[in-house]
Protein backbone atom coordinates (compact mmCIF):
# COMPACT_ATOMS: atom_id res chain seq x y z
CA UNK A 1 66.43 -74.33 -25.59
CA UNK A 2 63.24 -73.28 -25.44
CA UNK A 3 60.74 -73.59 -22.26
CA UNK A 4 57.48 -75.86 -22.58
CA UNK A 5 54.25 -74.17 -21.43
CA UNK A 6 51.97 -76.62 -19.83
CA UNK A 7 48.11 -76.33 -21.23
CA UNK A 8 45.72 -74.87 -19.09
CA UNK A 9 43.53 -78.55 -18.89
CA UNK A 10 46.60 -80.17 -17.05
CA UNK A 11 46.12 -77.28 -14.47
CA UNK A 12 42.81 -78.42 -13.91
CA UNK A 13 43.43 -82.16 -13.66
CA UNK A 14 42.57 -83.97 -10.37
CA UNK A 15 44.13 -87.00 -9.99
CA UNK A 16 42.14 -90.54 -8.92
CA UNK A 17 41.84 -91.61 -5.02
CA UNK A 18 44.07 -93.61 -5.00
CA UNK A 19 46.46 -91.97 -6.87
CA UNK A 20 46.35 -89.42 -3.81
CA UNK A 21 45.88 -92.67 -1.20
CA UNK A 22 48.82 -94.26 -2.42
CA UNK A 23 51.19 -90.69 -1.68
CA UNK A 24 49.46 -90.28 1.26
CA UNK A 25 50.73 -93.43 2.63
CA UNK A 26 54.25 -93.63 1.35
CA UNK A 27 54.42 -89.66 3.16
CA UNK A 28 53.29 -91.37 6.21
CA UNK A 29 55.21 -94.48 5.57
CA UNK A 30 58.56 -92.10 5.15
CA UNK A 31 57.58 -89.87 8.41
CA UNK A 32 57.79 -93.08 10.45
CA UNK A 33 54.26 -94.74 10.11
CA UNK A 34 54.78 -98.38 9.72
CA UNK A 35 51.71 -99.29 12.03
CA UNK A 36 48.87 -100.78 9.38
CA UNK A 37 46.23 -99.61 12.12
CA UNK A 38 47.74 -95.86 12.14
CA UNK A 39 48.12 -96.07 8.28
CA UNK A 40 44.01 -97.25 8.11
CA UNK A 41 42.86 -94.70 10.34
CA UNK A 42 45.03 -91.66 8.71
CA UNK A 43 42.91 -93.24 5.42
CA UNK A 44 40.06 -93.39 7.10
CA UNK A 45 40.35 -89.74 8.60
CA UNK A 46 41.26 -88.60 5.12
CA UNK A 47 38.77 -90.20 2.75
CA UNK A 48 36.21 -91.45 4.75
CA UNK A 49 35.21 -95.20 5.32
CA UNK A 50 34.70 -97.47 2.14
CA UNK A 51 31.51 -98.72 1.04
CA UNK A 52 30.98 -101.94 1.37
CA UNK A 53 29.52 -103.79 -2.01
CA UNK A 54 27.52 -106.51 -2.11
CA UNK A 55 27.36 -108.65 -5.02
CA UNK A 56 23.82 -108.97 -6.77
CA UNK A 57 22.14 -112.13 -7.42
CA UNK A 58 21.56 -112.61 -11.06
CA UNK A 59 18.48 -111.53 -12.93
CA UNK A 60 18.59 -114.40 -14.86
CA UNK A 61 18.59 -118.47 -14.21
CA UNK A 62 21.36 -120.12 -14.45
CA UNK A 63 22.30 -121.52 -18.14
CA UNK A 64 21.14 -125.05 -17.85
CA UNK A 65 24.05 -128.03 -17.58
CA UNK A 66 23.09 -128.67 -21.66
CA UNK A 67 24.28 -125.71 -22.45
CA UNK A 68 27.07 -125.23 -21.11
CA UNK A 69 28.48 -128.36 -21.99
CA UNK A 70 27.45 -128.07 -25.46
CA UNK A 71 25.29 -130.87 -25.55
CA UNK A 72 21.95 -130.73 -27.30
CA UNK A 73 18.73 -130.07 -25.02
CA UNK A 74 16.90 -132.98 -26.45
CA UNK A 75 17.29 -136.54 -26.54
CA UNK A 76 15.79 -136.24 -29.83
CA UNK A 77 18.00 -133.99 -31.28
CA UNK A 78 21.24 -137.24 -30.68
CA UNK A 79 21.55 -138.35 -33.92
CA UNK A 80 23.04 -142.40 -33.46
């Protein structure tokens, strides 16, 4: 049986936050840490604080009630 060579990319690959978050607390979480204010501040201490987002208003009105209902704009356009 032969050995598999990894490539050289997969040497180079950093994994995502919270890839490395989510070890980070099951390490503390099997040392003993079951606090969730210890666990936050060992986050906190390890990848800073997170960034609050605020939503942004939208940069265009509202579709009108007509239109979202389906309903023609006009009067004139209600064929009886």
């Amino acid at each position: 049986m032969t050995s598999q060579r990894l490539p050289a990319s997969t040497l180079l690959f950093h994994p995502p936050p919270f890839i490395l978050a989510a070890l980070l607390l099951i390490q503390l979480f099997q040392a003993g840490t079951t606090s969730p204010a210890e666990l936050a501040s060992e986050l906190d201490r390890h990848f800073g604080k997170a960034k609050r987002v605020v939503a942004m208003p939208p940069t265009v009105a509202p579709f009108h009630r007509f239109a979202i209902q389906g309903l023609p704009s006009s009067r004139s356009a209600i064929v009886h």
